[in-house]
C-alpha atoms as a PDB file:
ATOM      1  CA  UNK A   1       0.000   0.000   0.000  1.00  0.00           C
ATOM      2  CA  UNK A   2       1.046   3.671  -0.914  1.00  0.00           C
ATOM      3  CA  UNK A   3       3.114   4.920   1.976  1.00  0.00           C
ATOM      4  CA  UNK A   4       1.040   8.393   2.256  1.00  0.00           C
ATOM      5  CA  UNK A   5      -2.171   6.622   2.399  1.00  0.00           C
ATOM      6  CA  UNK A   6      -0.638   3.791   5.049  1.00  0.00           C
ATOM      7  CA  UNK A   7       0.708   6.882   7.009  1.00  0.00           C
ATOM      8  CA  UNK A   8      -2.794   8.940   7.026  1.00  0.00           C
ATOM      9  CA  UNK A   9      -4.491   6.065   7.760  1.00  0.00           C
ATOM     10  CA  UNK A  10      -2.617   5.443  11.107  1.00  0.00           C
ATOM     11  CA  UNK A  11      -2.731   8.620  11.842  1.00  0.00           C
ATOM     12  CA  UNK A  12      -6.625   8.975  11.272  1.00  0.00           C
ATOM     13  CA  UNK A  13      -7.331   5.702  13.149  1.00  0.00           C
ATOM     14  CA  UNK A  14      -5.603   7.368  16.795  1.00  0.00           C
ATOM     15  CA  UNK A  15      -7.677  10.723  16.068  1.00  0.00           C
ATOM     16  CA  UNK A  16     -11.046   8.974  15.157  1.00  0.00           C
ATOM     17  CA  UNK A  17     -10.480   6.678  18.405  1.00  0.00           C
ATOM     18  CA  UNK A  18      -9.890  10.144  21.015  1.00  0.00           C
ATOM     19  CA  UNK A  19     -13.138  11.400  19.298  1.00  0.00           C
ATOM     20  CA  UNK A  20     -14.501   8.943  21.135  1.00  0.00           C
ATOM     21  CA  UNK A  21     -16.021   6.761  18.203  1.00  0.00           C
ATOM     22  CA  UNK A  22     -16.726   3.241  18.340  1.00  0.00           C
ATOM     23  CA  UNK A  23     -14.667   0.524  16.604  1.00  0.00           C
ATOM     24  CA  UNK A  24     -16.824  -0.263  13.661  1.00  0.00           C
ATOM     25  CA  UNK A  25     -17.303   3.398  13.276  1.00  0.00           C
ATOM     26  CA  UNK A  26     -13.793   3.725  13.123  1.00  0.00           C
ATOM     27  CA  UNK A  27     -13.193   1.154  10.935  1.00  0.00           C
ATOM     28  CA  UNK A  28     -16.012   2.292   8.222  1.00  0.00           C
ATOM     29  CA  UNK A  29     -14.423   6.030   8.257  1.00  0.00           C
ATOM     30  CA  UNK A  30     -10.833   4.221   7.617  1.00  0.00           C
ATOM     31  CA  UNK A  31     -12.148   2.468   4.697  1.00  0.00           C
ATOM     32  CA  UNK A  32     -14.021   5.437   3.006  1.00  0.00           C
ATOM     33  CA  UNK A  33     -10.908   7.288   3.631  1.00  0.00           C
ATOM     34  CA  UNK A  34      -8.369   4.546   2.288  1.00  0.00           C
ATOM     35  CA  UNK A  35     -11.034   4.521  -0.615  1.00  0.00           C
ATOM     36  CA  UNK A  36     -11.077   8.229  -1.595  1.00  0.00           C
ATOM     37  CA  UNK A  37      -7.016   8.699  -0.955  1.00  0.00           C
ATOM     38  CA  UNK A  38      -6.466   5.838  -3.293  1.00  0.00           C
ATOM     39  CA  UNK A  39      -8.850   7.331  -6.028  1.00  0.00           C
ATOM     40  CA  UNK A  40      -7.030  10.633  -5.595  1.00  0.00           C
ATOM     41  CA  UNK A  41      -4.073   9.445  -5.464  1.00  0.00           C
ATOM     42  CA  UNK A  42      -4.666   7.558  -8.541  1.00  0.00           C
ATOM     43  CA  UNK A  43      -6.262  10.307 -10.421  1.00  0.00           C
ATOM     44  CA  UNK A  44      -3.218  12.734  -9.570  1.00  0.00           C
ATOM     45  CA  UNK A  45      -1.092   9.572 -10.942  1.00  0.00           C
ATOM     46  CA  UNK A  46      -2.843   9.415 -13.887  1.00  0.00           C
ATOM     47  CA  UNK A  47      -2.386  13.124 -14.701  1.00  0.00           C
ATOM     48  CA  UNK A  48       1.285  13.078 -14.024  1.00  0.00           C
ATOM     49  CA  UNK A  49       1.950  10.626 -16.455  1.00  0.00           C
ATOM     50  CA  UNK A  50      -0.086  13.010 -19.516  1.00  0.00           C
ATOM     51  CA  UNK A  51       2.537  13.731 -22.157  1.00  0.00           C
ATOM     52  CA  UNK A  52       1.198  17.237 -21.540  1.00  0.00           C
ATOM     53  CA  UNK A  53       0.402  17.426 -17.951  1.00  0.00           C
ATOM     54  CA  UNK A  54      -1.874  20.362 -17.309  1.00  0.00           C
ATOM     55  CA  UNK A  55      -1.150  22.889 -14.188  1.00  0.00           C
ATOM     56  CA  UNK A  56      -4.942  23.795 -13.515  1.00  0.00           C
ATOM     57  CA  UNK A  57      -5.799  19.623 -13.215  1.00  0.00           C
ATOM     58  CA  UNK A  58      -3.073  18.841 -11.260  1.00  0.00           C
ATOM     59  CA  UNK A  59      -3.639  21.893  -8.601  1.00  0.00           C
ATOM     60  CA  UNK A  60      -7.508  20.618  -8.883  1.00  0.00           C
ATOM     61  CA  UNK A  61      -6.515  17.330  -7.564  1.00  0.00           C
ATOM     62  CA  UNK A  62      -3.717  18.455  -4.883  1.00  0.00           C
ATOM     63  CA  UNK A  63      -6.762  21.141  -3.655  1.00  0.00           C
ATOM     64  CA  UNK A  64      -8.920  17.531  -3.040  1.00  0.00           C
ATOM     65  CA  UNK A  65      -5.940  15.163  -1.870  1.00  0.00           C
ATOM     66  CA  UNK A  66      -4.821  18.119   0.467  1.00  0.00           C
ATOM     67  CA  UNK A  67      -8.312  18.034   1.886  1.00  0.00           C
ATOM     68  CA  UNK A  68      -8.835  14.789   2.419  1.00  0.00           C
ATOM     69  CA  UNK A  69      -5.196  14.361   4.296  1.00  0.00           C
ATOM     70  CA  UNK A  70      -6.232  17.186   6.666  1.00  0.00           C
ATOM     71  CA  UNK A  71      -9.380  15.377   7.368  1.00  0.00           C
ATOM     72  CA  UNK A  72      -7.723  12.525   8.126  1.00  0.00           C
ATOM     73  CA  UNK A  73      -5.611  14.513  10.662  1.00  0.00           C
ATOM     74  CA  UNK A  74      -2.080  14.449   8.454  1.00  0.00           C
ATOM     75  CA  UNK A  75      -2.116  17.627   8.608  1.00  0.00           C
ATOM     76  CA  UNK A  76       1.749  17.240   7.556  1.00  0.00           C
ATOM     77  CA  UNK A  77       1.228  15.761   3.949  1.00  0.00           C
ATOM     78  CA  UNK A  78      -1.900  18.054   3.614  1.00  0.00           C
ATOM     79  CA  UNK A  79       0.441  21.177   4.144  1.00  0.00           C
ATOM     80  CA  UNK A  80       3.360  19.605   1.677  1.00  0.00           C
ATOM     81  CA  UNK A  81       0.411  19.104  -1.015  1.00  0.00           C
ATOM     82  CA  UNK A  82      -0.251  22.900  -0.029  1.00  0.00           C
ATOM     83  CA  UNK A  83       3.541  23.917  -1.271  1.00  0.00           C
ATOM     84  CA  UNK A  84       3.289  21.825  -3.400  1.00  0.00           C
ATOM     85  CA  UNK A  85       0.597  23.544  -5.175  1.00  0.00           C
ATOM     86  CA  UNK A  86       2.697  26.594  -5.342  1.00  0.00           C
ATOM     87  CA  UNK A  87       5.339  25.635  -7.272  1.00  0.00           C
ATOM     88  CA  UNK A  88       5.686  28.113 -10.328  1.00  0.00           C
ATOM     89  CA  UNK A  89       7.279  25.238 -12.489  1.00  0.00           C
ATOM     90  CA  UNK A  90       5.302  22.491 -14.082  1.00  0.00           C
ATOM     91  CA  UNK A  91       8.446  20.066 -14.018  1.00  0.00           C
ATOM     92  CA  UNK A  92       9.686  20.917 -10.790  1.00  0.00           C
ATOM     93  CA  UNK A  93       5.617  20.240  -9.719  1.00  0.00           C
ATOM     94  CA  UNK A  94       5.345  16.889 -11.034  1.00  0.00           C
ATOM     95  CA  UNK A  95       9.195  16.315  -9.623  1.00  0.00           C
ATOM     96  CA  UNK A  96       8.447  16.860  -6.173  1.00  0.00           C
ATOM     97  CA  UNK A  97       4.790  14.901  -6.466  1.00  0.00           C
ATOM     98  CA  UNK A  98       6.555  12.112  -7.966  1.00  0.00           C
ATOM     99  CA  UNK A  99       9.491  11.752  -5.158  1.00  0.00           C
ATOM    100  CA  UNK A 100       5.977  12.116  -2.391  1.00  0.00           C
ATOM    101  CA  UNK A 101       3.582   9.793  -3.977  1.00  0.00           C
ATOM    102  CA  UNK A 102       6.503   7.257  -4.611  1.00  0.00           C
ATOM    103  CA  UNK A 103       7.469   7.641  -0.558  1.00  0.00           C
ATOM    104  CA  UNK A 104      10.838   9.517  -0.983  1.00  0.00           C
END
């Protein structure tokens, strides 16, 4: 499993348990989570590996991948997606996304 999601997940699990929600509760929020970083994750993939990647798309899907770590209480990979997203370069974007999504 991709590193970032593995990470989040961990992370999520210890905040949804101090909120006080029950096991199976727990459980169904880590799977829709796991779920949507994956399809994400694989969307922002997908992009990267255009022969023309486009800025706007790629921003689009750090904006949603960004909100969905923070929800899942990484708020360290949420704020690297942030920079990330402000990257003037196109190449030095996809770079630096590349190196992250890959667990470097």
């Amino acid at each position: 499993m991709n590193t970032l999601v593995e990470e989040s997940l961990q992370i999520a699990a210890k905040k949804f348990e101090k909120f006080g929600f029950q096991e199976e509760q727990v459980e169904k929020l880590l799977l829709s989570g796991k779920r949507d970083l994956e399809a994400e994750i694989g969307k922002l993939m997908q992009l990267l590996s255009e022969p023309e990647p486009e800025k706007e798309a790629i921003d689009k899907s750090l904006h949603a991948l960004k909100g969905l770590l923070y929800n899942l209480g990484n708020i360290e990979a949420g704020d690297k997606m942030n920079d990330l997203r402000e990257d003037v370069s196109l190449h030095v974007q996809i770079e630096k996304l590349q190196k992250v999504l890959n667990g470097q």
